[in-house]
C-alpha atoms as a PDB file:
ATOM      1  CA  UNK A   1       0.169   9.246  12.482  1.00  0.00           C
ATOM      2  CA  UNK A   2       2.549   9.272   9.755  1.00  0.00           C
ATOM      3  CA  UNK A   3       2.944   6.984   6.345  1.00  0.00           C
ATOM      4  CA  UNK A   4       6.421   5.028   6.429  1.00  0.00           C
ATOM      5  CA  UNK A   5       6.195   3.906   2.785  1.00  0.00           C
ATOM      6  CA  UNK A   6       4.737   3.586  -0.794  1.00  0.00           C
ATOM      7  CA  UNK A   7       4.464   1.837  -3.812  1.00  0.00           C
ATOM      8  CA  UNK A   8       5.445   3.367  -7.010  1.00  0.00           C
ATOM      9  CA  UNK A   9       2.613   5.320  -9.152  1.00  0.00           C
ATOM     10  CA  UNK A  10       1.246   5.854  -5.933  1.00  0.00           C
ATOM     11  CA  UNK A  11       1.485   9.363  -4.462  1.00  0.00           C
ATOM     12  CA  UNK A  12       1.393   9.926  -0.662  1.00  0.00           C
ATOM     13  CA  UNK A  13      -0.333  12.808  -1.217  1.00  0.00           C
ATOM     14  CA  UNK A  14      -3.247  11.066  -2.488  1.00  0.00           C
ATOM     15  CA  UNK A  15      -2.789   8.402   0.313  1.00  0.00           C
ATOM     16  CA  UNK A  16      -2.936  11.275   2.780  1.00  0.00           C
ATOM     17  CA  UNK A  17      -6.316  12.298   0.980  1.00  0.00           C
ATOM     18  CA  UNK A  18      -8.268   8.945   0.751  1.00  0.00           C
ATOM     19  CA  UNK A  19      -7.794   8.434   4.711  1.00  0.00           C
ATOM     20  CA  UNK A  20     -10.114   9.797   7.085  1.00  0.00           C
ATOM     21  CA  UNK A  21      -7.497  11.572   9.386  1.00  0.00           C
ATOM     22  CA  UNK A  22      -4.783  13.875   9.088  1.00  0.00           C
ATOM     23  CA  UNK A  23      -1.683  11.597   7.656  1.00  0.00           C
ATOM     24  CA  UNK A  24       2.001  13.446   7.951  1.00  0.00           C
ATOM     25  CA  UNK A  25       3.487  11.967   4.439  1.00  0.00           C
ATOM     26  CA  UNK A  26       6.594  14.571   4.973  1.00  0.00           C
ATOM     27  CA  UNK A  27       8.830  11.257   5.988  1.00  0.00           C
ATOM     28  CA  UNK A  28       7.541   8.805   3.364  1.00  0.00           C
ATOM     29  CA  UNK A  29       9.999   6.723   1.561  1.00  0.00           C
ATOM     30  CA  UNK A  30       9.448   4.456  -2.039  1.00  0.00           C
ATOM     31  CA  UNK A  31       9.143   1.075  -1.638  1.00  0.00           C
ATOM     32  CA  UNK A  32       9.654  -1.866  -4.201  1.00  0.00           C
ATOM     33  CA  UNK A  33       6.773  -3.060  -5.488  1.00  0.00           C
ATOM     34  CA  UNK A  34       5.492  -6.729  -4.737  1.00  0.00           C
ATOM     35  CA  UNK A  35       7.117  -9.181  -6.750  1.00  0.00           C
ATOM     36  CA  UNK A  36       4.585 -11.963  -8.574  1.00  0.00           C
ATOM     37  CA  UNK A  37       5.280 -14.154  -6.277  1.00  0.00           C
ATOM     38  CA  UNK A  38       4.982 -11.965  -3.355  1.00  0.00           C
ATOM     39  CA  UNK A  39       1.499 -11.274  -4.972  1.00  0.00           C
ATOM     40  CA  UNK A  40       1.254 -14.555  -5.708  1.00  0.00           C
ATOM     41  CA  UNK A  41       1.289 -15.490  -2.406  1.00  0.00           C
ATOM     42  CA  UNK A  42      -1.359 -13.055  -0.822  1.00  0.00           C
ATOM     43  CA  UNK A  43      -3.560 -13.971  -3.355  1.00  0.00           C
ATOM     44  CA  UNK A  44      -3.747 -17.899  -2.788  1.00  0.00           C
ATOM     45  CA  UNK A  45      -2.958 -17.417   1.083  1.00  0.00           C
ATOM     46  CA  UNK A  46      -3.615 -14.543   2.746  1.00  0.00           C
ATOM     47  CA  UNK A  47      -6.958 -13.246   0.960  1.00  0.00           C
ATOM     48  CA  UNK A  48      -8.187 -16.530  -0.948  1.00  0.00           C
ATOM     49  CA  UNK A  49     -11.854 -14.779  -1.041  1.00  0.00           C
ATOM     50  CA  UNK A  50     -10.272 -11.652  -2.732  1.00  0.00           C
ATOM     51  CA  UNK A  51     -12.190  -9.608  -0.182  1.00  0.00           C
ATOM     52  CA  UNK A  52      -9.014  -7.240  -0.521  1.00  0.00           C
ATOM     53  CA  UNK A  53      -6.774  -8.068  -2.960  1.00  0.00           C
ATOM     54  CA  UNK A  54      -8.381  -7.815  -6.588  1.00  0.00           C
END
């Protein structure tokens, strides 16, 4: 398995670590970080509990 992407002040090395299975981060790319609204949005719609999104 390998990790496509990332958000910034994230390191994919530390992704790799926190998983429970070897993670090939060799091919992982920077991606834009979630706009408000974007957040915004999987806040109020997606995870309304905040069961995963804090």
């Amino acid at each position: 398995m390998y990790l496509s992407t990332y958000y910034e002040n994230v390191f994919p090395e530390e992704i790799a670590k926190n998983t429970g299975f070897k993670l090939d981060v060799t091919r992982a790319k920077q991606e834009p970080s979630p706009t408000p609204d974007e957040l915004d949005v999987l806040r109020a719609d997606v995870d309304p509990l905040g069961l995963i999104l804090k």
